[in-house]
N, C-alpha and C. Protein backbone atom coordinates (compact mmCIF):
# COMPACT_ATOMS: atom_id res chain seq x y z
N UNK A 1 0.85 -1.17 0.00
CA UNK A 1 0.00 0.00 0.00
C UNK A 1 0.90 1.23 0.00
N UNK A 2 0.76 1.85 -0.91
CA UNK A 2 1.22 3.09 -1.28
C UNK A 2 0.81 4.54 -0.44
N UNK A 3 1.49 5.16 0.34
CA UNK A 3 0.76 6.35 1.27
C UNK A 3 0.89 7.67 0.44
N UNK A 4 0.04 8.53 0.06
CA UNK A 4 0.45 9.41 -1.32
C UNK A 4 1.01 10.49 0.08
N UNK A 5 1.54 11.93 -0.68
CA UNK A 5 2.13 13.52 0.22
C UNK A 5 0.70 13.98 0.36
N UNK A 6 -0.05 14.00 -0.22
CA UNK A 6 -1.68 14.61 0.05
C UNK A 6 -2.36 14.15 1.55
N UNK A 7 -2.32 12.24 1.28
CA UNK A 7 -3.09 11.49 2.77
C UNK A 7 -2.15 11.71 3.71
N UNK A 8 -0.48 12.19 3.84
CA UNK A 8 -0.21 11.84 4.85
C UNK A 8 -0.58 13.53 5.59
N UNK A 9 -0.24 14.56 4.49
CA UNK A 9 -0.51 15.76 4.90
C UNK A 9 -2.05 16.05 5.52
N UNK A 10 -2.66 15.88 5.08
CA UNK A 10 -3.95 15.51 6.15
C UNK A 10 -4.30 15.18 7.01
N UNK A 11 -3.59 13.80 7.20
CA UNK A 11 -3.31 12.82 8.33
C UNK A 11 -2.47 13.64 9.22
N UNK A 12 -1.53 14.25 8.99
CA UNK A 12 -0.67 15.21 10.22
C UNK A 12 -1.79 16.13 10.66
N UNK A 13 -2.10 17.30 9.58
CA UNK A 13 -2.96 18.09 10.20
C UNK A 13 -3.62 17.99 10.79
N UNK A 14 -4.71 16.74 10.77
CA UNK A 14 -5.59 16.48 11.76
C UNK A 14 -4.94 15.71 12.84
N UNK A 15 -3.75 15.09 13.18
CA UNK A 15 -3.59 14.56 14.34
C UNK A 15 -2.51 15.77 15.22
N UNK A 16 -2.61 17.03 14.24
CA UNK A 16 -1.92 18.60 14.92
C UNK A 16 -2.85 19.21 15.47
N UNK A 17 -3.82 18.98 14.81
CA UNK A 17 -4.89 20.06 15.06
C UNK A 17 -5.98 19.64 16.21
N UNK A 18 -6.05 17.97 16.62
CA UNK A 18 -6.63 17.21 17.29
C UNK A 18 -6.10 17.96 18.75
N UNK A 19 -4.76 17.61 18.45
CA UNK A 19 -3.57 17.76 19.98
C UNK A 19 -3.73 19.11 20.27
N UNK A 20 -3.96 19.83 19.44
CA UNK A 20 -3.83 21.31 19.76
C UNK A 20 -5.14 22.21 20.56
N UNK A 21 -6.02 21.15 20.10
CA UNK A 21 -7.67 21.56 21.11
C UNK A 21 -7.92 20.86 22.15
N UNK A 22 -7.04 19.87 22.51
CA UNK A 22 -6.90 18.54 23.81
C UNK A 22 -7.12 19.76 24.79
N UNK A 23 -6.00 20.90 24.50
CA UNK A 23 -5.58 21.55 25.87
C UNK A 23 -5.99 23.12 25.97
N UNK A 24 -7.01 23.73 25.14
CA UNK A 24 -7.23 24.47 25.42
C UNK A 24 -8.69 24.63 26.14
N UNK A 25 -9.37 25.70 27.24
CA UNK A 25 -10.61 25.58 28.20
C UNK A 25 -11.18 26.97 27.61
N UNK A 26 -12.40 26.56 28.23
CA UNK A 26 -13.06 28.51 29.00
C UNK A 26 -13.72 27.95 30.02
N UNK A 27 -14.03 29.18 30.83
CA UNK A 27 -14.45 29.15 31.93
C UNK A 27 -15.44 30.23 32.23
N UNK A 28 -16.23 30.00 33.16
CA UNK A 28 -17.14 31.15 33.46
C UNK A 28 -17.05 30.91 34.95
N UNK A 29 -17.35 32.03 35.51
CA UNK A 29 -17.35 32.80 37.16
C UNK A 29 -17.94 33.66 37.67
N UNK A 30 -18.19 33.82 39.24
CA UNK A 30 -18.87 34.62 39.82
C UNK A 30 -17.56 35.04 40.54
N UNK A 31 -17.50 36.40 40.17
CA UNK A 31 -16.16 37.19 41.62
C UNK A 31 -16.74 37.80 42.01
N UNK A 32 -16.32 38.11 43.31
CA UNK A 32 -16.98 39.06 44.18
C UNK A 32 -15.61 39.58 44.98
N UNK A 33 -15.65 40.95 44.57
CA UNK A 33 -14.88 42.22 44.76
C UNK A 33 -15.10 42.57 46.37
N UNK A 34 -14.16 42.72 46.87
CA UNK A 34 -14.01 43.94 48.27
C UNK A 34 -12.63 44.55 48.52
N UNK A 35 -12.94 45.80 48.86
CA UNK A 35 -11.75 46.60 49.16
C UNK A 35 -12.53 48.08 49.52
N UNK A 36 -10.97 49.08 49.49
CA UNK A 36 -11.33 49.90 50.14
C UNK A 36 -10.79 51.21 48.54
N UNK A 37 -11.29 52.25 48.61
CA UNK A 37 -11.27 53.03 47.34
C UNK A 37 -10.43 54.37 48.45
N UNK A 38 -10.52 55.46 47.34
CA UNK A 38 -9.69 56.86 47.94
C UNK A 38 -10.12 57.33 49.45
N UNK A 39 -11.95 57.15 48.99
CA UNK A 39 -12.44 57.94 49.94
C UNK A 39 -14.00 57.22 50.46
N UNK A 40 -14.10 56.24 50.00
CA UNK A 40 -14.54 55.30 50.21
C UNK A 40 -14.30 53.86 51.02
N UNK A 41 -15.03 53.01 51.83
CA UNK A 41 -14.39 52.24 52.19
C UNK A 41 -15.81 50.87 52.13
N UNK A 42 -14.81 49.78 52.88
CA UNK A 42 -15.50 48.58 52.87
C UNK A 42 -16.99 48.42 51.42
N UNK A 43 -16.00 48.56 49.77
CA UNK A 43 -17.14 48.50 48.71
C UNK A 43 -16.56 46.91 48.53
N UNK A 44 -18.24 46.33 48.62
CA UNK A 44 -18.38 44.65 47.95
C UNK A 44 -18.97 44.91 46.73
N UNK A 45 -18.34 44.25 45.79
CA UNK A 45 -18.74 44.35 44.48
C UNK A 45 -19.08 43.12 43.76
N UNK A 46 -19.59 43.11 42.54
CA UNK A 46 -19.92 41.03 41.96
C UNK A 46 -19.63 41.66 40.23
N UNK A 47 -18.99 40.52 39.91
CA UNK A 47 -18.74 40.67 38.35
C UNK A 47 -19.15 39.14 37.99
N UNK A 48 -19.64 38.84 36.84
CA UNK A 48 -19.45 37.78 36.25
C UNK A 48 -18.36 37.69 34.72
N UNK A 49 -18.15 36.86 35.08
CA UNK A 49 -16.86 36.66 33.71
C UNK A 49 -16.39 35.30 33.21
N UNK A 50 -16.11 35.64 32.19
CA UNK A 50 -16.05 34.38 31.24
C UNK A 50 -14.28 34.11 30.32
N UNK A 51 -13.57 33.04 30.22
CA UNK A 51 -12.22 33.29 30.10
C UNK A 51 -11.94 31.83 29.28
N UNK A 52 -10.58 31.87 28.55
CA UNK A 52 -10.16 31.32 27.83
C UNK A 52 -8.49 30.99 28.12
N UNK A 53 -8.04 29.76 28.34
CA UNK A 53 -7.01 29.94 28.34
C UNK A 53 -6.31 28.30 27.61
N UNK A 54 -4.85 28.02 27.72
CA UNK A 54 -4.27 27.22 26.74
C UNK A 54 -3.73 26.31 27.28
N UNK A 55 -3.80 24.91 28.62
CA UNK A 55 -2.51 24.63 29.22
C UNK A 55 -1.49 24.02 28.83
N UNK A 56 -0.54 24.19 29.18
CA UNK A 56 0.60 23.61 28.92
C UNK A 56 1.31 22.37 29.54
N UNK A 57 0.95 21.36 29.25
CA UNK A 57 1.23 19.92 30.51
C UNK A 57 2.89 19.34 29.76
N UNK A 58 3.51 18.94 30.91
CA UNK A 58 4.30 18.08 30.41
C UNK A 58 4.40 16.80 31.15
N UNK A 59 5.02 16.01 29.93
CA UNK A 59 5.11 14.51 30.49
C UNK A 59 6.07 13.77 31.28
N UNK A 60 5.26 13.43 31.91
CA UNK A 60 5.81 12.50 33.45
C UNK A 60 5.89 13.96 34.05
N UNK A 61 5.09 14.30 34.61
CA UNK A 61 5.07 15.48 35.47
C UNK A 61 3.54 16.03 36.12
N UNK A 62 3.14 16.19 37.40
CA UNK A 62 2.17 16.99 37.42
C UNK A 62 2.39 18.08 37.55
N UNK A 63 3.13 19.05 36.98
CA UNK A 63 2.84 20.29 37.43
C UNK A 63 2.55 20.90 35.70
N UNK A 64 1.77 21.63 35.76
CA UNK A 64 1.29 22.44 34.06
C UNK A 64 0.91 24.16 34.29
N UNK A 65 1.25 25.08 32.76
CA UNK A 65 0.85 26.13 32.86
C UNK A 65 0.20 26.72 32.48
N UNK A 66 -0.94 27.55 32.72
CA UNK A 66 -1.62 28.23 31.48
C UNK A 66 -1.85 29.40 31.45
N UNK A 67 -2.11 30.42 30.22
CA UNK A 67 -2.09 31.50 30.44
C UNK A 67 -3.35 31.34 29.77
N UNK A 68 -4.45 32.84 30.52
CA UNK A 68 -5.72 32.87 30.37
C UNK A 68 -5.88 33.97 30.19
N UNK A 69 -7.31 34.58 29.55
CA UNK A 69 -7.44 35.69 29.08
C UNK A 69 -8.54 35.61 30.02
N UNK A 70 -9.15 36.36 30.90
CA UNK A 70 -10.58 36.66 31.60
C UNK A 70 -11.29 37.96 31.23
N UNK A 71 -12.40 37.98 30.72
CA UNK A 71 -13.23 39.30 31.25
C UNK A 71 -14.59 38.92 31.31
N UNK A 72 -15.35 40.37 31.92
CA UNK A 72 -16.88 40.27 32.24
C UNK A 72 -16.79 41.74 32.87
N UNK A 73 -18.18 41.63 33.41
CA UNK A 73 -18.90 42.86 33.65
C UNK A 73 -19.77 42.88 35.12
N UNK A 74 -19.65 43.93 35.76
CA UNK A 74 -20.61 43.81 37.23
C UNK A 74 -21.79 43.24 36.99
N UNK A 75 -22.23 43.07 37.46
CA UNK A 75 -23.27 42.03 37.94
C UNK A 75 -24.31 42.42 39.48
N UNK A 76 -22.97 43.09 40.33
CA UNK A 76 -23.92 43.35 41.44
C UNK A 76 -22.99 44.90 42.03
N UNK A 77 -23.80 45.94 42.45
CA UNK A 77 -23.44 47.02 42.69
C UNK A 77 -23.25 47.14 44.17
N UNK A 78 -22.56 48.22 44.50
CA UNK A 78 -22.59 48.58 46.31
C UNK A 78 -23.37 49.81 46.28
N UNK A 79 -24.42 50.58 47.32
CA UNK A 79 -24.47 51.82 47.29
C UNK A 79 -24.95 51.54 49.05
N UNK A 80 -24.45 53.41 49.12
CA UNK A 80 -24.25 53.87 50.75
C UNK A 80 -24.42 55.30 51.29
N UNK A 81 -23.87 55.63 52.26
CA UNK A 81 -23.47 56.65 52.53
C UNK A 81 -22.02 56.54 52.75
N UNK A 82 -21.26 55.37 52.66
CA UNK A 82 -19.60 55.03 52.86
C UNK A 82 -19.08 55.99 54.04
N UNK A 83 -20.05 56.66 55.38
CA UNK A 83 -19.45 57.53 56.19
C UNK A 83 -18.96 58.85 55.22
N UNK A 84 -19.33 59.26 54.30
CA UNK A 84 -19.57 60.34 54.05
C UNK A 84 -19.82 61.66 53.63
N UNK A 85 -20.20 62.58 54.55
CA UNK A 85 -20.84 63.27 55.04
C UNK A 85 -21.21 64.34 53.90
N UNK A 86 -22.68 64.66 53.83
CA UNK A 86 -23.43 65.67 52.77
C UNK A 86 -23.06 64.73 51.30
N UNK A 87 -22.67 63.49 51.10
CA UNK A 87 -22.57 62.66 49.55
C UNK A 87 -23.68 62.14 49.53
N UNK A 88 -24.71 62.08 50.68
CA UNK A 88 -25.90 61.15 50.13
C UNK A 88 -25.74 59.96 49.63
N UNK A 89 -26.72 59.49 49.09
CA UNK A 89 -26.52 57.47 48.69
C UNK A 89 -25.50 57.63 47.26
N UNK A 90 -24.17 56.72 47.50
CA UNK A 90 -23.24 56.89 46.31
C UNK A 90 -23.22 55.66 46.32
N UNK A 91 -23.39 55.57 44.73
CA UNK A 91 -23.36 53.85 44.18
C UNK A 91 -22.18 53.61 43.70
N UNK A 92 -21.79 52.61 43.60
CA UNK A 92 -20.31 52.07 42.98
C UNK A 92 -20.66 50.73 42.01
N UNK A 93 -20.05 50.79 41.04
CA UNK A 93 -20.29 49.54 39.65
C UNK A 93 -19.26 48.96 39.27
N UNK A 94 -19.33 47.75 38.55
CA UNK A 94 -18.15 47.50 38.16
C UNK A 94 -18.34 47.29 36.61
N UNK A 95 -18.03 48.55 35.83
CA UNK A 95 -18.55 48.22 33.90
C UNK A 95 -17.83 47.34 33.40
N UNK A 96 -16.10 46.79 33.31
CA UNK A 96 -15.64 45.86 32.82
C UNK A 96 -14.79 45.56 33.57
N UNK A 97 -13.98 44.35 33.62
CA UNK A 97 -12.95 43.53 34.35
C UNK A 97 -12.37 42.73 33.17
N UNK A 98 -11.05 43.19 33.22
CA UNK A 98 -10.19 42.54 32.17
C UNK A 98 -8.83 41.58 32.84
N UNK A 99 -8.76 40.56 32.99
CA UNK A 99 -7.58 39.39 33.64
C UNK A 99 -6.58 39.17 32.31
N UNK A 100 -5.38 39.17 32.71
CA UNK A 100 -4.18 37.82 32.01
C UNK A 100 -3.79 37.53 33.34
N UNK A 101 -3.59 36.36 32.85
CA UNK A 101 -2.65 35.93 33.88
C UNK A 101 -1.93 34.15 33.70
N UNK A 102 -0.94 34.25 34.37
CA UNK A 102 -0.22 32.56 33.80
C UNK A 102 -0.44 31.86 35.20
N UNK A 103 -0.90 30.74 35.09
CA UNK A 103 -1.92 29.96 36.20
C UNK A 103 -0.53 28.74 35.78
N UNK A 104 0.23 28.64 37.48
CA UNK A 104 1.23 27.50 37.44
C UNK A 104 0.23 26.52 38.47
N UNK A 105 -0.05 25.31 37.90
CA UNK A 105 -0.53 24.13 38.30
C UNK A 105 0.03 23.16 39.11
N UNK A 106 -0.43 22.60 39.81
CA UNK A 106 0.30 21.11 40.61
C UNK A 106 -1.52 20.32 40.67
N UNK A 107 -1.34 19.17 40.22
CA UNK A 107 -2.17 18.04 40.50
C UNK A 107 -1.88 16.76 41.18
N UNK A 108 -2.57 17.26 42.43
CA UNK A 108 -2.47 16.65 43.80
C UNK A 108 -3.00 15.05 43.64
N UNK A 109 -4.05 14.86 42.77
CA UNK A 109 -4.79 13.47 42.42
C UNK A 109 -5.34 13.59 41.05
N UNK A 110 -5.73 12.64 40.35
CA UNK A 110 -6.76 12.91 39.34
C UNK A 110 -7.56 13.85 39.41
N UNK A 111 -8.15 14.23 40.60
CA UNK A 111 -9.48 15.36 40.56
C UNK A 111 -9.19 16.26 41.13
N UNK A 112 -8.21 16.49 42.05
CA UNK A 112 -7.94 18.02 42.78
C UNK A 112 -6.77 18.39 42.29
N UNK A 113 -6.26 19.63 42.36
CA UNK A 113 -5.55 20.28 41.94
C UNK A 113 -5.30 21.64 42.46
N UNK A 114 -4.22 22.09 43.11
CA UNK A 114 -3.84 23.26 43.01
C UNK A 114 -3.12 24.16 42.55
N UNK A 115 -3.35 25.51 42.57
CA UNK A 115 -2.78 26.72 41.26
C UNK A 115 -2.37 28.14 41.92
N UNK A 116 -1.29 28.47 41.79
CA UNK A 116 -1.25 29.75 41.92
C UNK A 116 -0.85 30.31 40.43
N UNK A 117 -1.40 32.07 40.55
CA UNK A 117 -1.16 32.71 39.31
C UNK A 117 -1.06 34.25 39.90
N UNK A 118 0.04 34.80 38.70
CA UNK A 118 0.30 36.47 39.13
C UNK A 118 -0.85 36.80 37.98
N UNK A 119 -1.08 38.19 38.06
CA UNK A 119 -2.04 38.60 37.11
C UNK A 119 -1.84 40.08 36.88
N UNK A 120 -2.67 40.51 35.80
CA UNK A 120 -2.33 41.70 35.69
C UNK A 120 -3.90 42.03 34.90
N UNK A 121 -4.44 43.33 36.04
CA UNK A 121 -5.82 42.94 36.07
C UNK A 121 -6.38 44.54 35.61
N UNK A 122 -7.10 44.50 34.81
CA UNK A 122 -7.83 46.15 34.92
C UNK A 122 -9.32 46.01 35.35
N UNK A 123 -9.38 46.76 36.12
CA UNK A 123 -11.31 47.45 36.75
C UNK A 123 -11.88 48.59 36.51
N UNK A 124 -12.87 48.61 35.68
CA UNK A 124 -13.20 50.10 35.24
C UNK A 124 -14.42 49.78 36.50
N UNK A 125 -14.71 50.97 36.95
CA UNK A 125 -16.01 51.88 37.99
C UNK A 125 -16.09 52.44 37.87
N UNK A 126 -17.57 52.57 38.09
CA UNK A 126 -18.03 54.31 37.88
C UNK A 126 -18.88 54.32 39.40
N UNK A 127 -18.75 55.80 39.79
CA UNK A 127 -19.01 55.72 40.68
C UNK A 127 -20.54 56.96 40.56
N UNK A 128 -21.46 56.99 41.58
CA UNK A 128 -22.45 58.00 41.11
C UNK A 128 -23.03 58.53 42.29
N UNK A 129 -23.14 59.46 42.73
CA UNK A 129 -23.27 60.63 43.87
C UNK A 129 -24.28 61.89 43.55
N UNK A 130 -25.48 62.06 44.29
CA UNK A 130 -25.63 63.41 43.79
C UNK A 130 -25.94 63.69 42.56
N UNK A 131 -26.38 63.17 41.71
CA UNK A 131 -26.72 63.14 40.13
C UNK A 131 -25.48 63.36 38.99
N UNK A 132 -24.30 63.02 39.95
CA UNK A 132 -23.07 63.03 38.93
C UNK A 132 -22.46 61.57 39.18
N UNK A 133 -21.70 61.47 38.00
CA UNK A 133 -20.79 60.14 37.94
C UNK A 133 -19.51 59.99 37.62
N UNK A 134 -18.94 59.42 37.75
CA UNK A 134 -17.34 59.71 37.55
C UNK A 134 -16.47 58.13 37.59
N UNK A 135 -15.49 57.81 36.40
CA UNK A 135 -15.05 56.37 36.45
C UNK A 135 -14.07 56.50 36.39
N UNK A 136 -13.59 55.57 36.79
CA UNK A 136 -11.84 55.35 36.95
C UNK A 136 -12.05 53.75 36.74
N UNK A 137 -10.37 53.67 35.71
CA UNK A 137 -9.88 52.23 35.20
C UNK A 137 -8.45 52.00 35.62
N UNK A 138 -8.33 51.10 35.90
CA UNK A 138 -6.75 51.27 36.37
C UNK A 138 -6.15 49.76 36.12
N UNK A 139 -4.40 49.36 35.78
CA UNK A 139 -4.38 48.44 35.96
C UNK A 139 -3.32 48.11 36.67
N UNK A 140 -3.36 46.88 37.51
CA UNK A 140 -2.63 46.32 38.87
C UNK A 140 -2.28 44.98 37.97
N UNK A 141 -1.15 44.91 38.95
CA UNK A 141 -0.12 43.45 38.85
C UNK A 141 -1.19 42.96 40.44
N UNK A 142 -1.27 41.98 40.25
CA UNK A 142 -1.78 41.18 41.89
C UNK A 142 -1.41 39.56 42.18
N UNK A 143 -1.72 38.94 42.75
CA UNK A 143 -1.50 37.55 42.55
C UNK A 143 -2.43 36.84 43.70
N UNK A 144 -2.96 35.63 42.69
CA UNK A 144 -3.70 34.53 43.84
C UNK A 144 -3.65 32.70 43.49
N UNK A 145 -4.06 32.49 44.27
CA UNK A 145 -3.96 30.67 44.71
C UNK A 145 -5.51 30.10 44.41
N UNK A 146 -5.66 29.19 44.15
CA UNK A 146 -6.76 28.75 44.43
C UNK A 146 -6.58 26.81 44.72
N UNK A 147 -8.31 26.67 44.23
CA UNK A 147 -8.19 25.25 44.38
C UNK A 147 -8.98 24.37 42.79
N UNK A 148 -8.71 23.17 42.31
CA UNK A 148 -9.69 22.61 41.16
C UNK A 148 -10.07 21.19 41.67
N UNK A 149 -11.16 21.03 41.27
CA UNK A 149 -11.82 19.88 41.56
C UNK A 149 -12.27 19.42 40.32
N UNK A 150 -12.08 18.46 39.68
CA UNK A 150 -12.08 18.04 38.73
C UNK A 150 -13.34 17.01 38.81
N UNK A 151 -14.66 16.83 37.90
CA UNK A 151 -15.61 16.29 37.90
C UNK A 151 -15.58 14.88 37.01
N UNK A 152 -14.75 15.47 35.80
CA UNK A 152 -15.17 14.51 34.66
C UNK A 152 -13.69 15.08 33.99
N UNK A 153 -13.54 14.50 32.41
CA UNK A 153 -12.22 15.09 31.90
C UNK A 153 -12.92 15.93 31.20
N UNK A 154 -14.21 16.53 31.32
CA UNK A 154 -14.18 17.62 30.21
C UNK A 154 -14.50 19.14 31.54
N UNK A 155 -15.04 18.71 32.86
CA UNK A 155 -15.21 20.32 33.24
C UNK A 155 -14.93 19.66 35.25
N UNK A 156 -14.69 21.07 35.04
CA UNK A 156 -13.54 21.23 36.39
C UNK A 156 -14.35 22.39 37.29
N UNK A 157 -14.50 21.94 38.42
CA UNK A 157 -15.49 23.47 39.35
C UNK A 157 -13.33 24.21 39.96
N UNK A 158 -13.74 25.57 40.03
CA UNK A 158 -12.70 25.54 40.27
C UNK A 158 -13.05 27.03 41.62
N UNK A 159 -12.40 27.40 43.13
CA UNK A 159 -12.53 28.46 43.98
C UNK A 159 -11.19 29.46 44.03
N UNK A 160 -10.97 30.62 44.00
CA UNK A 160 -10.03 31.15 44.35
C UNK A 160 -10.03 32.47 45.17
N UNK A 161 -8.87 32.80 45.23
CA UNK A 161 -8.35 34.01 46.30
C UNK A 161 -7.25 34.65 45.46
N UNK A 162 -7.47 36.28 45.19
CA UNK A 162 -6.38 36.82 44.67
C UNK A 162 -6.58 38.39 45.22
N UNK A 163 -5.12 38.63 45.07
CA UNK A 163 -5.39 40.50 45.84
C UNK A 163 -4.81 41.26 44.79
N UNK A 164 -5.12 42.24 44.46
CA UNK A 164 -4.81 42.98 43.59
C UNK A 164 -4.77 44.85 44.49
N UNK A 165 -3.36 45.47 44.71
CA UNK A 165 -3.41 46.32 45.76
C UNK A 165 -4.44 46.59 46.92
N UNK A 166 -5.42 47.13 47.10
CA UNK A 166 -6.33 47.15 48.42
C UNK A 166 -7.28 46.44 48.02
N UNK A 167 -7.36 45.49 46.76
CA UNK A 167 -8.97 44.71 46.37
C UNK A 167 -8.87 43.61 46.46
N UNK A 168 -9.77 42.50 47.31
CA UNK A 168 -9.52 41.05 47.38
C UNK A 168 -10.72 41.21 46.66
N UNK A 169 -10.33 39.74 45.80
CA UNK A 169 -11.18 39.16 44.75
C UNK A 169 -11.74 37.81 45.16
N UNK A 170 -12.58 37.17 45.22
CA UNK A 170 -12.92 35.64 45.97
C UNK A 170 -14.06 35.17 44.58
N UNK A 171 -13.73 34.24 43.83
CA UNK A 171 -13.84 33.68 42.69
C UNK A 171 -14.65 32.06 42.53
N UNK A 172 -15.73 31.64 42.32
CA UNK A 172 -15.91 30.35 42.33
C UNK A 172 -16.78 30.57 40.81
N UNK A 173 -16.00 29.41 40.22
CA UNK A 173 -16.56 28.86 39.02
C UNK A 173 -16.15 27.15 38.51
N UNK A 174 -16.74 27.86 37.05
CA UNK A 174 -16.57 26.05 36.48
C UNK A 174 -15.72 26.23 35.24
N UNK A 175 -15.12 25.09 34.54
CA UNK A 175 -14.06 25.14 33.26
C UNK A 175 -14.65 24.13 32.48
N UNK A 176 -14.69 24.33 31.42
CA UNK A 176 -14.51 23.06 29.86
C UNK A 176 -13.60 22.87 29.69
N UNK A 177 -13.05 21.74 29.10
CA UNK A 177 -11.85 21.58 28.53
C UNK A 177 -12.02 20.51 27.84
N UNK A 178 -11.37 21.21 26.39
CA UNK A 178 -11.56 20.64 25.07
C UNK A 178 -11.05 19.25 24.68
């Protein structure tokens, strides 16, 4: 049997292109924001967000890396008097949340797993007082740990903890993987 340059070129591509979607996910999440602002304090905030990332495993090894792209949008607002005085009820939002970050892995068993990752994170808010509004975006280096629990080989519930200067972030979601 004769193998022609056409069947085998095919035959690669698809066993390249197979390997190459083994390892990439998305994910979706509920974060929930707290920290303290200029002049403001104790704001809890909720974003939902949705993310994509690529891992990188090697063999005979549990430890793997991945770098992920995250974003989303508030979901749940704070409003107060934040202590103060003559601002009346000031609301705080969260319009977008943008993540990278490289997520270094260790897999403790088949189904659990733990991860830390540095990140580098932007938060746009707007904030609204008094019939005016005003937003600020900013972006921070931060870093957090979490935990994965692995269900099945295609989706993973996964919890975390990350701080990003005065803002802790507390994160529970779920992953696909391709």
């Amino acid at each position: 049997m004769k193998l022609s340059h056409k069947a085998l070129a095919a035959a690669l591509t698809l066993a390249f292109s197979s390997s190459a979607m083994a390892d990439w996910s998305v994910s979706a999440a509920y974060n929930q924001f707290s920290g303290d602002a200029e002049y403001i304090r104790d704001i809890s905030l909720g974003a939902a967000t949705v993310g994509i990332g690529y891992e990188y495993t090697y063999s005979d090894s549990r430890f793997s890396f991945m770098p992920e792209l995250r974003i989303g949008t508030g979901v749940k607002d704070d409003e107060g008097d934040f202590g103060i005085a003559d601002a009346g009820i000031i609301t705080v939002e969260i319009k977008t949340y943008t993540a990278l970050s490289l997520r270094g892995q260790y897999e403790i068993n088949d189904s659990v797993s733990v991860f830390v990752q540095p990140a580098y994170a932007n938060l746009d808010v707007e904030v609204s007082a008094l019939g005016e509004s005003a937003s600020d975006d900013e972006w921070d280096f931060g870093v957090g740990a979490g935990l994965i629990a692995r269900a099945n080989e295609q989706f993973s519930f996964e919890v975390s903890y990350e701080r990003f200067d005065d803002t802790d972030v507390v994160s529970a979601g779920f992953r696909y993987h391709f």
